[in-house]
C-alpha atoms as a PDB file:
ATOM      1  CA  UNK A   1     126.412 -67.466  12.510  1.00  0.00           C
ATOM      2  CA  UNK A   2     129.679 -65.819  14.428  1.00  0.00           C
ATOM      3  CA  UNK A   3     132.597 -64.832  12.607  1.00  0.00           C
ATOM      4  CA  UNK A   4     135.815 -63.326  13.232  1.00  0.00           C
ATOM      5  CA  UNK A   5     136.579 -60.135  11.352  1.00  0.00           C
ATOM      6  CA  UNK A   6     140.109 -59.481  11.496  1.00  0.00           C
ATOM      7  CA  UNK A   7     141.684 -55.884  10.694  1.00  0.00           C
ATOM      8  CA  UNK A   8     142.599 -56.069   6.619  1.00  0.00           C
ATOM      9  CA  UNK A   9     146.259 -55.613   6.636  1.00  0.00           C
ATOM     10  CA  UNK A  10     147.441 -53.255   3.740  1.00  0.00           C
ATOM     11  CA  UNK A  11     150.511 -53.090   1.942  1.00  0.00           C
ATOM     12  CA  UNK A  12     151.490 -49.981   0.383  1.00  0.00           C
ATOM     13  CA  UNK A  13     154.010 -49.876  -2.485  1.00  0.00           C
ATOM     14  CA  UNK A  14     156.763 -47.427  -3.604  1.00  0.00           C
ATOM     15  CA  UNK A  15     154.619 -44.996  -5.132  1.00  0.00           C
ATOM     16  CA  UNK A  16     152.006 -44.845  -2.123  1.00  0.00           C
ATOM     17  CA  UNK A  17     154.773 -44.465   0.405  1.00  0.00           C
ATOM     18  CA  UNK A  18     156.170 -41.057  -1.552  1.00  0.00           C
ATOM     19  CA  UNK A  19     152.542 -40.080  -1.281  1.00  0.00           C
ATOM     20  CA  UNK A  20     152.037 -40.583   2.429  1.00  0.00           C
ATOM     21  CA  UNK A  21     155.524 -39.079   3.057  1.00  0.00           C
ATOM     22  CA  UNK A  22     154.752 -35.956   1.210  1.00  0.00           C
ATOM     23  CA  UNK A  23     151.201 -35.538   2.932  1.00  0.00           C
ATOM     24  CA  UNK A  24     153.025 -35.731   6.335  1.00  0.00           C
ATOM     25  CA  UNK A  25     155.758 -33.672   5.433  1.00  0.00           C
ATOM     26  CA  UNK A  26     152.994 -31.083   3.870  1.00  0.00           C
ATOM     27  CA  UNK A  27     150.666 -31.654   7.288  1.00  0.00           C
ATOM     28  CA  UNK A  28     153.954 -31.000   9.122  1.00  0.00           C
ATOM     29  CA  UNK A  29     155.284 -27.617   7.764  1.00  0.00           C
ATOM     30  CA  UNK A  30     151.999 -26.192   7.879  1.00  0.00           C
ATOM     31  CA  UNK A  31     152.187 -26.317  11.870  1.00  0.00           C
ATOM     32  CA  UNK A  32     155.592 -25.267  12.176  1.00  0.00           C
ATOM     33  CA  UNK A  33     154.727 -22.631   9.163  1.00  0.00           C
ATOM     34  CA  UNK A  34     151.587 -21.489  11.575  1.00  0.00           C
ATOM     35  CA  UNK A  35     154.148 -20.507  14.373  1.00  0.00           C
ATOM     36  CA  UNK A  36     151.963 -23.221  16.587  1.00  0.00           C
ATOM     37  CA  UNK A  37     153.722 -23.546  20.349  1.00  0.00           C
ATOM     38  CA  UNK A  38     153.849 -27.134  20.426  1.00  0.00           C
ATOM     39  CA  UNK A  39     154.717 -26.987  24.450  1.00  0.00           C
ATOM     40  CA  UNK A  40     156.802 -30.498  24.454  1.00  0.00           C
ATOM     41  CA  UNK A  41     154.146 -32.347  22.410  1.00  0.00           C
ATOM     42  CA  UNK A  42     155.641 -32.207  19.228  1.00  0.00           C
ATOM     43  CA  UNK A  43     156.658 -35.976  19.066  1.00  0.00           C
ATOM     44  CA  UNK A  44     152.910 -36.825  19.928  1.00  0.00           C
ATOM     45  CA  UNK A  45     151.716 -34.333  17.255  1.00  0.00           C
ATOM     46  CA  UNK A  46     153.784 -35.942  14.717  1.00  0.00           C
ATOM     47  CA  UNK A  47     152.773 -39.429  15.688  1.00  0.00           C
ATOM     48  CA  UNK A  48     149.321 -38.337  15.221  1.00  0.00           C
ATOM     49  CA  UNK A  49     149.516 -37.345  11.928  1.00  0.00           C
ATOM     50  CA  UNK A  50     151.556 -40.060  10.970  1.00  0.00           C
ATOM     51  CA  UNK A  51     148.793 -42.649  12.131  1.00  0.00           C
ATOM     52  CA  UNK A  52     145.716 -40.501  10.579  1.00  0.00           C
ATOM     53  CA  UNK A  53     147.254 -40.335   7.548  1.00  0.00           C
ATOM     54  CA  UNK A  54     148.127 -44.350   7.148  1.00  0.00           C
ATOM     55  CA  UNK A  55     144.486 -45.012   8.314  1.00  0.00           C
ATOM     56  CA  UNK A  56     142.733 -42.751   6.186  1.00  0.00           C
ATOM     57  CA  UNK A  57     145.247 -44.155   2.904  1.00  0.00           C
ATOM     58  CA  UNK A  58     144.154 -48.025   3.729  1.00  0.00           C
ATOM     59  CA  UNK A  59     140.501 -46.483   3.729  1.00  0.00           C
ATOM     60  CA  UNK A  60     141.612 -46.069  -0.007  1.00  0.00           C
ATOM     61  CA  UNK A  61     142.214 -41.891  -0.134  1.00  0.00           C
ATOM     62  CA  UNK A  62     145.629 -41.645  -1.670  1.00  0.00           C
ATOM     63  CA  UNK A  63     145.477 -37.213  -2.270  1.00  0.00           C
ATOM     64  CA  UNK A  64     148.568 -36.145  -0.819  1.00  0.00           C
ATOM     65  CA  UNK A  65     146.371 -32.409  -0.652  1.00  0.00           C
ATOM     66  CA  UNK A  66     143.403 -34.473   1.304  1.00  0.00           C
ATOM     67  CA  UNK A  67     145.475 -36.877   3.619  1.00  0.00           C
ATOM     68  CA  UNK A  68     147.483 -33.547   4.433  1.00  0.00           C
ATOM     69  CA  UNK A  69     144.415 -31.613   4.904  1.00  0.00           C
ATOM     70  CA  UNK A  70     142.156 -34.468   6.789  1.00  0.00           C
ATOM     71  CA  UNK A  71     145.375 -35.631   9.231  1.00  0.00           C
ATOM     72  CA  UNK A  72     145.760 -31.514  10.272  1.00  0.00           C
ATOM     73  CA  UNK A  73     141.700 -31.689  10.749  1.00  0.00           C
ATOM     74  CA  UNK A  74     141.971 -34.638  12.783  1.00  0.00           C
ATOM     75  CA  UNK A  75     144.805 -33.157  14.698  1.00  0.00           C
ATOM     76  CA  UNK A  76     143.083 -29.611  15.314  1.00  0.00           C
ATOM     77  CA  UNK A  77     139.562 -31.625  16.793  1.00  0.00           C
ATOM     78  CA  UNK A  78     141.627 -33.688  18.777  1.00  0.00           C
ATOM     79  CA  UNK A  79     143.122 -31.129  20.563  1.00  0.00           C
ATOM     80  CA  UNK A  80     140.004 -28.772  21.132  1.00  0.00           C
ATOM     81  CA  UNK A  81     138.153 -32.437  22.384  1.00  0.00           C
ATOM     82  CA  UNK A  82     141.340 -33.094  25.188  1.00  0.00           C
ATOM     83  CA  UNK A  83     142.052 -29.634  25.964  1.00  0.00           C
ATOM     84  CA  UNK A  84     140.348 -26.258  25.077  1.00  0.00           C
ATOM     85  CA  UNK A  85     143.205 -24.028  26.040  1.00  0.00           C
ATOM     86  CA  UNK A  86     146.314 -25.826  25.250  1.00  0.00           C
ATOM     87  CA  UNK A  87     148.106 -25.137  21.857  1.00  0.00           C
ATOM     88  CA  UNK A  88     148.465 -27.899  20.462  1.00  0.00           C
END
C-alpha cells in the first residue's frame, strides 16, 4: 500500500519563539565573540543557524543551551565538508 507522507507542519507558540530567538542570538555572539572572519558570508551563516535551529526545535529539542550548541556544530561541519580552508 502507497502513501503520501507529507512534511508535519509545526507551530510554535510565544514561549518557543523566545526560546529559538535566544538560541540564535546565543549561536550568534559566540561567532562574532570568537573573532571568526566571516569573508562576506555572514548573511548565509546566519541563515544557517536560523534553519538548524527551527529543524532541530520541530524534532522536539526546545534547550536554548543545545539548539545554540547543535546549530554552531552544524555550522562548524558544514563548513570543514564545503571548504577546508575557508573561515567560515
Amino acid at each position: 500500500m502507497l502513501t503520501n507522507i507529507k512534511a508535519q507542519s509545526v507551530a510554535f507558540g510565544p514561549d518557543e519563539v523566545l526560546v529559538l530567538g535566544g538560541a540564535f542570538d546565543k549561536a550568534w555572539r559566540s561567532i562574532l565573540d570568537s573573532g571568526a572572519q566571516l569573508d562576506g558570508n555572514a548573511e548565509s551563516a546566519r541563515e544557517i543557524l536560523a534553519k538548524r535551529i527551527i529543524e532541530t526545535a520541530k524534532g522536539g529539542e526546545l534547550n536554548q543551551n543545545r539548539l545554540s550548541d547543535d546549530a554552531l556544530a552544524h555550522l562548524t561541519a558544514m563548513n570543514l565538508r564545503s571548504a577546508p580552508h575557508s573561515r567560515i
